[in-house]
Structure formats: structure tokens, C-alpha cells
PDB file of N, CA and C in Angstrom:
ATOM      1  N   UNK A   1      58.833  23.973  13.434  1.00  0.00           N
ATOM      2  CA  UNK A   1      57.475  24.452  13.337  1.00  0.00           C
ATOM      3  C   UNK A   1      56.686  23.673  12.287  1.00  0.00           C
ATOM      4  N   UNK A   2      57.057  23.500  11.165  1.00  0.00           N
ATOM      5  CA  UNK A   2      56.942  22.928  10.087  1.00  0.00           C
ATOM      6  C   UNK A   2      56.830  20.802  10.591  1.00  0.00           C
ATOM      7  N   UNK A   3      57.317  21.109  11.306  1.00  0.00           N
ATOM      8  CA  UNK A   3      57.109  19.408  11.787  1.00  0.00           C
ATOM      9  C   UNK A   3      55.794  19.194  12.397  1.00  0.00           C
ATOM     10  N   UNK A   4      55.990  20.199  13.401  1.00  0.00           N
ATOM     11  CA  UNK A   4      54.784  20.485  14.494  1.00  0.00           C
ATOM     12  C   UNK A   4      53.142  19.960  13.858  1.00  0.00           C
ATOM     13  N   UNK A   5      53.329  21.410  12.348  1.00  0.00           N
ATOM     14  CA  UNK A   5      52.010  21.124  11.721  1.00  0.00           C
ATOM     15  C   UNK A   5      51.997  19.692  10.989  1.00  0.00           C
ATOM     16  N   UNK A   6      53.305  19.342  10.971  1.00  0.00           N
ATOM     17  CA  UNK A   6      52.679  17.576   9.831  1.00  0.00           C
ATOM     18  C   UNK A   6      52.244  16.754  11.143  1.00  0.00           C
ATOM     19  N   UNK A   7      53.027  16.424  11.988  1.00  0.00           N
ATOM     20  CA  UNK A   7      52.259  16.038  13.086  1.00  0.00           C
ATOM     21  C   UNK A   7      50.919  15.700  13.465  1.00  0.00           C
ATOM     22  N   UNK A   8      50.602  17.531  13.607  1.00  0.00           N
ATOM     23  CA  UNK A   8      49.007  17.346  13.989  1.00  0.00           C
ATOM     24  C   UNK A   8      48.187  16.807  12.800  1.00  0.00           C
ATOM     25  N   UNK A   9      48.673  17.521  11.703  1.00  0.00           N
ATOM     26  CA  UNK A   9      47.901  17.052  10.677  1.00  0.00           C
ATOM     27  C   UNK A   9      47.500  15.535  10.281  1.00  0.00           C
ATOM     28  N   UNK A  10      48.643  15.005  10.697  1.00  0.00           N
ATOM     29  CA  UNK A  10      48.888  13.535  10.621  1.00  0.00           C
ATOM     30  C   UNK A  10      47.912  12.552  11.855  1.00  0.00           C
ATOM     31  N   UNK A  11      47.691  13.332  12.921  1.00  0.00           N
ATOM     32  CA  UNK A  11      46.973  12.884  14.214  1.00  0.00           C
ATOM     33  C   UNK A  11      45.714  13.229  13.826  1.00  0.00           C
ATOM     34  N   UNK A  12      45.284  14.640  13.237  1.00  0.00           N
ATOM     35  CA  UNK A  12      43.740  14.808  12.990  1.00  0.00           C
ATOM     36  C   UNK A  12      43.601  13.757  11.940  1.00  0.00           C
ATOM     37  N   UNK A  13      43.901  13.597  10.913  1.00  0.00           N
ATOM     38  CA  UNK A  13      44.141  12.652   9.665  1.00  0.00           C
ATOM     39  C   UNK A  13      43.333  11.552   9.992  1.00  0.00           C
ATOM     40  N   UNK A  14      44.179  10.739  10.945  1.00  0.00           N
ATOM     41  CA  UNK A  14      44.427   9.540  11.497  1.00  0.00           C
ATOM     42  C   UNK A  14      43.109   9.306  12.152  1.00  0.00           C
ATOM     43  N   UNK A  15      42.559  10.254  13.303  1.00  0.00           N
ATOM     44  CA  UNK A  15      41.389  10.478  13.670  1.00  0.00           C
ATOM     45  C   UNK A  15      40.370  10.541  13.092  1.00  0.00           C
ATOM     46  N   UNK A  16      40.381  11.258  12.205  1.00  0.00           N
ATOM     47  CA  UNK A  16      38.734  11.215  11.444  1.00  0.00           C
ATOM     48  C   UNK A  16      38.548  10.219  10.574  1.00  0.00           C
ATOM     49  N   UNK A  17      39.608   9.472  10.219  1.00  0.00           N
ATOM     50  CA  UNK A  17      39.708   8.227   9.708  1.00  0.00           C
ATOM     51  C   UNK A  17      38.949   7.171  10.618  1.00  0.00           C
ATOM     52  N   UNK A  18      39.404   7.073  11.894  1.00  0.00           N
ATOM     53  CA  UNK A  18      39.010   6.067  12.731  1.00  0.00           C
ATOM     54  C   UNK A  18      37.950   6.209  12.941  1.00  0.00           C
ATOM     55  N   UNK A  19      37.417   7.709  12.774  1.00  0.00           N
ATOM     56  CA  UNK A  19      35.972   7.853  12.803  1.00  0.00           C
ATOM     57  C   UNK A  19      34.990   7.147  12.261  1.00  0.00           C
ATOM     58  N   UNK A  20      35.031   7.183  11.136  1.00  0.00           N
ATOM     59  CA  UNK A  20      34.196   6.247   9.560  1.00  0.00           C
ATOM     60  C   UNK A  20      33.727   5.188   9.758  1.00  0.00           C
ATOM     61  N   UNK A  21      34.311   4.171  11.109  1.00  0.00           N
ATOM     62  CA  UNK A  21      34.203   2.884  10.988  1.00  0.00           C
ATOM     63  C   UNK A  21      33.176   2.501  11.635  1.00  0.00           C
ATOM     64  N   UNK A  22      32.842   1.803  12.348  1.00  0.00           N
ATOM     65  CA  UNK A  22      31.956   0.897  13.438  1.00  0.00           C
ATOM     66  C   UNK A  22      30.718  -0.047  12.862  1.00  0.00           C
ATOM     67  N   UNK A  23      31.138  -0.334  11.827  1.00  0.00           N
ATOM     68  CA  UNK A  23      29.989  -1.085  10.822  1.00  0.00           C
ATOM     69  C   UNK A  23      28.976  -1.290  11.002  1.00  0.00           C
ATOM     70  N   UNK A  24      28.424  -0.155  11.158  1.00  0.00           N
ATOM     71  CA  UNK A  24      26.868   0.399  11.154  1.00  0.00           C
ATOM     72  C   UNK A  24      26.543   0.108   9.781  1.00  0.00           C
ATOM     73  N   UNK A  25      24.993  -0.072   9.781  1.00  0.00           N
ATOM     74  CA  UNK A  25      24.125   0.089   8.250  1.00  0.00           C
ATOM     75  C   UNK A  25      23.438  -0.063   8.381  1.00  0.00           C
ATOM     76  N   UNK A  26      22.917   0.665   7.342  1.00  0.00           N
ATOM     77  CA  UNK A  26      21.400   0.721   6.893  1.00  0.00           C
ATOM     78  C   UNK A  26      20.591   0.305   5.746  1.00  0.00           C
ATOM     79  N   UNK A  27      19.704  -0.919   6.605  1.00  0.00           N
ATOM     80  CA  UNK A  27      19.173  -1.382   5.290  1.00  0.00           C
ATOM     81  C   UNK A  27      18.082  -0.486   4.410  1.00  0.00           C
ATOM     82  N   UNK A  28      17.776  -0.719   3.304  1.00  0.00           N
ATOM     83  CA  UNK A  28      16.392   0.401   3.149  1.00  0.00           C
ATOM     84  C   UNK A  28      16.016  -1.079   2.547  1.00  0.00           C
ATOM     85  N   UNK A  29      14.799  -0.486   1.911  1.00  0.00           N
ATOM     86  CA  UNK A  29      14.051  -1.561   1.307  1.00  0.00           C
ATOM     87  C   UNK A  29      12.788  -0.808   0.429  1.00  0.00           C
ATOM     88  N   UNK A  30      12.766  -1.363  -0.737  1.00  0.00           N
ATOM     89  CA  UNK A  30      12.204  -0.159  -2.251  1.00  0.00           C
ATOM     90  C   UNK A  30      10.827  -1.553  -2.314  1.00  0.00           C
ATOM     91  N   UNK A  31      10.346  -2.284  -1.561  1.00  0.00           N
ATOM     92  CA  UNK A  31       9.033  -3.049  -2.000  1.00  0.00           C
ATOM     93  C   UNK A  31       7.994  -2.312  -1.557  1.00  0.00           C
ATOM     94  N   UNK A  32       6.891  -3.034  -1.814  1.00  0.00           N
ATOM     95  CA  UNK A  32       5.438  -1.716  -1.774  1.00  0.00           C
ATOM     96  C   UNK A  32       4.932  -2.995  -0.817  1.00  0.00           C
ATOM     97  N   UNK A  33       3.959  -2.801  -0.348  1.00  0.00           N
ATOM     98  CA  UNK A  33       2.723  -3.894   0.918  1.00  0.00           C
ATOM     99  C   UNK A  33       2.482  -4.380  -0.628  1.00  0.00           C
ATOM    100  N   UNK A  34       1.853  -3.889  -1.543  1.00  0.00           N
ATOM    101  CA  UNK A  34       1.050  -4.825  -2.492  1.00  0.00           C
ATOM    102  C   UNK A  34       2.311  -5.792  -2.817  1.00  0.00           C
ATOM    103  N   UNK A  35       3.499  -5.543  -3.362  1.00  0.00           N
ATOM    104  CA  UNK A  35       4.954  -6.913  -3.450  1.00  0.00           C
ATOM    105  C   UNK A  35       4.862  -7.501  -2.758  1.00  0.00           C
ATOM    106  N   UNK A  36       4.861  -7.168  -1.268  1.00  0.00           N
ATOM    107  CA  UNK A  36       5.471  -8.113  -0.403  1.00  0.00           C
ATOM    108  C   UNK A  36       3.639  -9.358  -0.082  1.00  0.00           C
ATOM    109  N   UNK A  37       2.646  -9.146  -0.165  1.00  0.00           N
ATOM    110  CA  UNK A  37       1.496  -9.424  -0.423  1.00  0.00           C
ATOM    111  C   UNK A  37       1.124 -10.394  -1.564  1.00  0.00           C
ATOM    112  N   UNK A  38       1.868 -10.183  -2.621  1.00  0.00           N
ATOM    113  CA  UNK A  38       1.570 -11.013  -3.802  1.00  0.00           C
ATOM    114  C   UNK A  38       3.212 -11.859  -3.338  1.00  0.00           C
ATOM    115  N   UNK A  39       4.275 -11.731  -2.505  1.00  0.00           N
ATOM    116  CA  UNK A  39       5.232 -12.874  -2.365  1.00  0.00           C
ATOM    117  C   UNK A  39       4.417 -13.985  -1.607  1.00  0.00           C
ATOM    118  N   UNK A  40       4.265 -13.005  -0.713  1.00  0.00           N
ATOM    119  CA  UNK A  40       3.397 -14.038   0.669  1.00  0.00           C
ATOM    120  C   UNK A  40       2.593 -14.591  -0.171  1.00  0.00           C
ATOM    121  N   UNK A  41       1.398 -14.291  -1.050  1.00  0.00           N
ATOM    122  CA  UNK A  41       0.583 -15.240  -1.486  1.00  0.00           C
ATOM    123  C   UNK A  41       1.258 -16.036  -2.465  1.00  0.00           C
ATOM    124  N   UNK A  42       2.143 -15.636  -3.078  1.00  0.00           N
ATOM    125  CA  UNK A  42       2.998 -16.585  -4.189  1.00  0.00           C
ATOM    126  C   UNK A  42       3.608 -18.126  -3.329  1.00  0.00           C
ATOM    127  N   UNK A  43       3.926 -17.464  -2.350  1.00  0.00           N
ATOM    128  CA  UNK A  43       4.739 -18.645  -1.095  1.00  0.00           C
ATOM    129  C   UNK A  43       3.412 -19.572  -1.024  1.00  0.00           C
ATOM    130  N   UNK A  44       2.658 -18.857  -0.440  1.00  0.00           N
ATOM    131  CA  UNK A  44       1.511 -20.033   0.094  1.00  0.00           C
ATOM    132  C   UNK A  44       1.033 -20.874  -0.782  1.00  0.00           C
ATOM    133  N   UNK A  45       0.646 -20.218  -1.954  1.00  0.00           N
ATOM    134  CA  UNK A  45       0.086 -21.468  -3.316  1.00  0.00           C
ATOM    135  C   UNK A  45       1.030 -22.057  -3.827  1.00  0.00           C
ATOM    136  N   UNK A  46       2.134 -21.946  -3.468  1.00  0.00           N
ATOM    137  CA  UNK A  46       3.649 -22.680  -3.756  1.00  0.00           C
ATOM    138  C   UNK A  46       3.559 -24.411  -2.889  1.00  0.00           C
ATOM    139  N   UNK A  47       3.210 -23.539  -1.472  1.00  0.00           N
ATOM    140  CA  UNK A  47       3.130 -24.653  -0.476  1.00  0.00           C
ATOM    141  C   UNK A  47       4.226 -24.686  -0.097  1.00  0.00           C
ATOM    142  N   UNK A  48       4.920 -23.630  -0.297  1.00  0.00           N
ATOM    143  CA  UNK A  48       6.097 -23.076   0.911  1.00  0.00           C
ATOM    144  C   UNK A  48       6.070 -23.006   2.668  1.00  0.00           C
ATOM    145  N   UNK A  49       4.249 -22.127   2.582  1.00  0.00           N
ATOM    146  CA  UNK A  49       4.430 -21.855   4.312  1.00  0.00           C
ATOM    147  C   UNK A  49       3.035 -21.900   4.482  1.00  0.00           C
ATOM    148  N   UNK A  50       2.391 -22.779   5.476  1.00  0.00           N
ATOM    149  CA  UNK A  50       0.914 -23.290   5.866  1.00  0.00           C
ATOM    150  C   UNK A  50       0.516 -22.335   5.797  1.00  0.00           C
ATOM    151  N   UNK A  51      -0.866 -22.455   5.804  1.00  0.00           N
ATOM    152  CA  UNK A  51      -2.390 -20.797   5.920  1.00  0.00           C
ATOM    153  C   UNK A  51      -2.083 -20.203   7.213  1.00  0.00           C
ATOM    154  N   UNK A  52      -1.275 -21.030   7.952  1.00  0.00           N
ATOM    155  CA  UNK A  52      -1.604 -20.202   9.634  1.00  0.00           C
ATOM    156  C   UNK A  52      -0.306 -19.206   8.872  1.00  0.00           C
ATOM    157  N   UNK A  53       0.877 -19.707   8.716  1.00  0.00           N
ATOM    158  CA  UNK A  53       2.261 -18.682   8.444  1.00  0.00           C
ATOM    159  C   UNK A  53       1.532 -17.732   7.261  1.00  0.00           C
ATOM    160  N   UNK A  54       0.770 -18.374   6.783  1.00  0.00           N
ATOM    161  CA  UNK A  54       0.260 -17.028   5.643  1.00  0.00           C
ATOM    162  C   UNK A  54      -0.695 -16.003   6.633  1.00  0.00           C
ATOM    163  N   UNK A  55      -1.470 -16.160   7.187  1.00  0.00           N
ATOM    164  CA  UNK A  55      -2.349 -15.365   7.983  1.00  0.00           C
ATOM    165  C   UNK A  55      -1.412 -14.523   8.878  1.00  0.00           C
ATOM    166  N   UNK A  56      -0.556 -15.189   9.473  1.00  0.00           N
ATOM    167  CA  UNK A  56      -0.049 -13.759  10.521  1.00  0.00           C
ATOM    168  C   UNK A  56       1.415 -13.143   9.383  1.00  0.00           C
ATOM    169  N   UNK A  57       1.788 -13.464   8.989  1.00  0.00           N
ATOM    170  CA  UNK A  57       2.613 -12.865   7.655  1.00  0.00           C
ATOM    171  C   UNK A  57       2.282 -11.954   7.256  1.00  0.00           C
ATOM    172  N   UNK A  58       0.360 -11.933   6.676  1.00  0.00           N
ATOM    173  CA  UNK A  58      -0.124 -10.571   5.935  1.00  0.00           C
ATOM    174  C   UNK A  58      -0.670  -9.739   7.183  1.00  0.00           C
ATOM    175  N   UNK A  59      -0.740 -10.306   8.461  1.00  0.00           N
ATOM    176  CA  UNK A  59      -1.653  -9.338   8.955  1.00  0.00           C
ATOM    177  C   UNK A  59       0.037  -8.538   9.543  1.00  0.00           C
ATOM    178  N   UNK A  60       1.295  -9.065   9.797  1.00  0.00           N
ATOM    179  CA  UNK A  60       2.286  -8.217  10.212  1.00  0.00           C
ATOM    180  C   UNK A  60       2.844  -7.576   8.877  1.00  0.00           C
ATOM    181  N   UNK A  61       2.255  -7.771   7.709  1.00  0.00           N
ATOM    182  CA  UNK A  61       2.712  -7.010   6.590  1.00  0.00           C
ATOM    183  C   UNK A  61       1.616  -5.837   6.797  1.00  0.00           C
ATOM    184  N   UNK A  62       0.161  -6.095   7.040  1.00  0.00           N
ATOM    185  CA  UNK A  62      -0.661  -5.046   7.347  1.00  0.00           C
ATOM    186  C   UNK A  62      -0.238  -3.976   8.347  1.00  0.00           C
ATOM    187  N   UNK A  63       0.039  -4.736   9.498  1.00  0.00           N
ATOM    188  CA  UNK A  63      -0.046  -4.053  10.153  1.00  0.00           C
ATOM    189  C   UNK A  63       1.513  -2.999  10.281  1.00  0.00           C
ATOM    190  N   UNK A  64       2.386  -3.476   9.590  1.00  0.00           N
ATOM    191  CA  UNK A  64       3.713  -2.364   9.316  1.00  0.00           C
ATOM    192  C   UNK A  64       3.283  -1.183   8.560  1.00  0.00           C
ATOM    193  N   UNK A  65       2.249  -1.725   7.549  1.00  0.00           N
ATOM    194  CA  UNK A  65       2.073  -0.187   6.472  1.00  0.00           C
ATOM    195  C   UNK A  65       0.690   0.516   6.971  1.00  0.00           C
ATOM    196  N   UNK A  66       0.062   0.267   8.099  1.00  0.00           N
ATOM    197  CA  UNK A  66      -0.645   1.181   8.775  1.00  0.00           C
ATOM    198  C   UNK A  66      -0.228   1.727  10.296  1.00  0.00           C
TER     199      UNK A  66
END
């Protein structure tokens, strides 16, 4: 009887273990539109990424936080 329960215990165990996995995640992200706004403009007067990559950059930064 006493086997019986290590058994199961050992099978539920085992199970909810296997559960945990499937390497899911979640990113978050703690920047504000005004950060990510002063990067983008930091990039561009850098001469990192042309006026056109700066123009649709802020307007898809706009348009995420409305």
C-alpha cells in the first residue's frame, strides 16, 4: 500500500514538473514614449539611421502609445 502511494506520488511529482517547461516568456519593458523618443532622436543626430528611419520610427513609437 505504502508503495502504491510513493508511486503515484512520484508520477504526480514527475508531472507537474514537466509542466513548468515550454520556454515561454515574457518580455516587459519599463521605457516611457518620451525614452524611447529622445533614443530615436539621439540615433538620428548620431547619424545612425536616415530622417526617413527616423520619421516612421517616431510615428510607430506614436502610434504604440496611443
Amino acid at each position: 500500500m505504502i508503495q502504491i502511494k510513493i508511486v503515484a506520488i512520484c508520477f504526480l511529482f514527475s508531472f507537474l514538473v514537466a509542466c513548468g517547461g515550454g520556454g515561454a516568456s515574457v518580455e516587459t519593458t519599463t521605457t516611457t514614449m518620451g525614452q524611447e523618443l529622445m533614443d530615436l532622436d539621439e540615433s538620428y543626430k548620431k547619424g545612425i539611421i536616415t530622417e526617413d528611419e527616423y520619421k516612421d520610427a517616431k510615428e510607430n513609437i506614436m502610434d504604440r502609445y496611443n
